[in-house]
Protein backbone atom coordinates (compact mmCIF):
# COMPACT_ATOMS: atom_id res chain seq x y z
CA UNK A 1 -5.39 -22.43 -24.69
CA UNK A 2 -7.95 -20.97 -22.69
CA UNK A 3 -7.99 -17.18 -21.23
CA UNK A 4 -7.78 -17.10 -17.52
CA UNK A 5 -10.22 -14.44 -15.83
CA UNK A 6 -8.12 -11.80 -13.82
CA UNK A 7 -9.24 -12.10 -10.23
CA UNK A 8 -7.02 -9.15 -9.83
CA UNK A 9 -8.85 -6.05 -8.15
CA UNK A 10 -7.55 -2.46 -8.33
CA UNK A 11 -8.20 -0.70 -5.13
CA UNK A 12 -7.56 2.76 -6.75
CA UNK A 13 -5.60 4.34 -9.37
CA UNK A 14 -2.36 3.31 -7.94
CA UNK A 15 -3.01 0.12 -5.78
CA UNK A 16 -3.51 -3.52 -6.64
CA UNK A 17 -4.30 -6.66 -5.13
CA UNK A 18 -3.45 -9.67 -7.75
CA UNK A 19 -3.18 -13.51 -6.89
CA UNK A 20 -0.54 -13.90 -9.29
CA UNK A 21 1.50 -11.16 -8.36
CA UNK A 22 3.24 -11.53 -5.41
CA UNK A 23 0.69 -13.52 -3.42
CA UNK A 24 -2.00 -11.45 -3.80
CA UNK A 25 -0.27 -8.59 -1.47
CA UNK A 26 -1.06 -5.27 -2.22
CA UNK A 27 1.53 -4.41 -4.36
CA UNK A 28 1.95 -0.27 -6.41
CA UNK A 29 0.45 -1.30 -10.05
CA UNK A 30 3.00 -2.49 -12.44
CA UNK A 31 5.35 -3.61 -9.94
CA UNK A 32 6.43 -5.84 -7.19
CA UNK A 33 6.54 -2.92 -4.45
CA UNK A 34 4.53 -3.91 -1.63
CA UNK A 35 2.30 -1.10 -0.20
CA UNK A 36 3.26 -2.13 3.28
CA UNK A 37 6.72 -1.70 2.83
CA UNK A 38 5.98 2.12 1.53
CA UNK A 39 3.62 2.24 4.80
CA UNK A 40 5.95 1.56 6.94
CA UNK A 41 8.69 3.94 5.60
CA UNK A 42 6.24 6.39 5.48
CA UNK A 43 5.35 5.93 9.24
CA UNK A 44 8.91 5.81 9.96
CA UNK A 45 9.45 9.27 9.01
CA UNK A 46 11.38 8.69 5.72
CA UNK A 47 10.97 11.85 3.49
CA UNK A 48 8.62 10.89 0.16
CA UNK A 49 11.32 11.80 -2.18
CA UNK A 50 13.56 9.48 -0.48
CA UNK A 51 10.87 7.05 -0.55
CA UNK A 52 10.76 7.57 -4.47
CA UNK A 53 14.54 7.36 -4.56
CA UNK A 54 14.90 4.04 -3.29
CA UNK A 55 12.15 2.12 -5.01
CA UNK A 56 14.07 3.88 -8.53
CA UNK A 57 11.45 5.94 -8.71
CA UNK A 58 9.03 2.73 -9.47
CA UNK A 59 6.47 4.33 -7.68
CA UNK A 60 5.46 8.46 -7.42
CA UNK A 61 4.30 10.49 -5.13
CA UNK A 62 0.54 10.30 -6.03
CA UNK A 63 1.08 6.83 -5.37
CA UNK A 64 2.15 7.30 -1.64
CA UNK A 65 -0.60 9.94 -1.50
CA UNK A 66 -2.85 6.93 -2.51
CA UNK A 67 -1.38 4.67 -0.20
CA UNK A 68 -1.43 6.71 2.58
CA UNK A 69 -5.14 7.48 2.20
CA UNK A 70 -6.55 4.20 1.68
CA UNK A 71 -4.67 3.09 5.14
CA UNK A 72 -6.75 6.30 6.74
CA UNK A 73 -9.70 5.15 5.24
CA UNK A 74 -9.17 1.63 6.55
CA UNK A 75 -8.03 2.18 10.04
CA UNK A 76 -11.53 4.98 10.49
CA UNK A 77 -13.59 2.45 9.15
CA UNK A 78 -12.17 -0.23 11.85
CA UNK A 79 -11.11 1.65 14.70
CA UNK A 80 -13.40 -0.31 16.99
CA UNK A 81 -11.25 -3.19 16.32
CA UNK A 82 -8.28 -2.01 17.71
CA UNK A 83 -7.35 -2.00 20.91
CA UNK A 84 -5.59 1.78 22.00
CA UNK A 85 -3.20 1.07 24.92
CA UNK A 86 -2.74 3.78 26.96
CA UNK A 87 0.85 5.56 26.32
CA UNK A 88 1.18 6.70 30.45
CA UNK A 89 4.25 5.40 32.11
């Protein structure tokens, strides 16, 4: 049987992107938690420990912490790209 090369790539300690897992989503490392889920509860408001709480503590703080920063990272190093409706009424 012949070894398959991992086209999986690790976008930091705590974040993967793998074909086989889950589509290739960015999913926490070792599970099937997609990071945009976690996003989005984050940018909802949800406390992190809640956060924790509900995934069974498959993923940790750091790992939001991660999260969280790589989405920074990515959003200053595109912001031309969006378009930033004004919020008047």
């Amino acid at each position: 049987m012949k070894k398959r090369k991992s086209t999986a790539r690790q976008l930091g300690r705590y974040i993967v992107a793998d074909p086989e897992i889950c589509h290739g989503k960015l999913t926490f490392r070792g599970t099937r938690i997609f990071v945009a889920d976690v996003l989005e509860q984050v940018a909802s408001g949800m406390v992190w420990e809640a956060i924790i709480e509900e995934w069974d503590g498959g993923i940790t703080e750091e790992a939001i912490t991660e999260a969280v920063q790589l989405a920074a990272q990515a959003l200053l190093r595109h912001v031309d790209e969006f378009v930033i409706e004004s919020m008047s009424a």
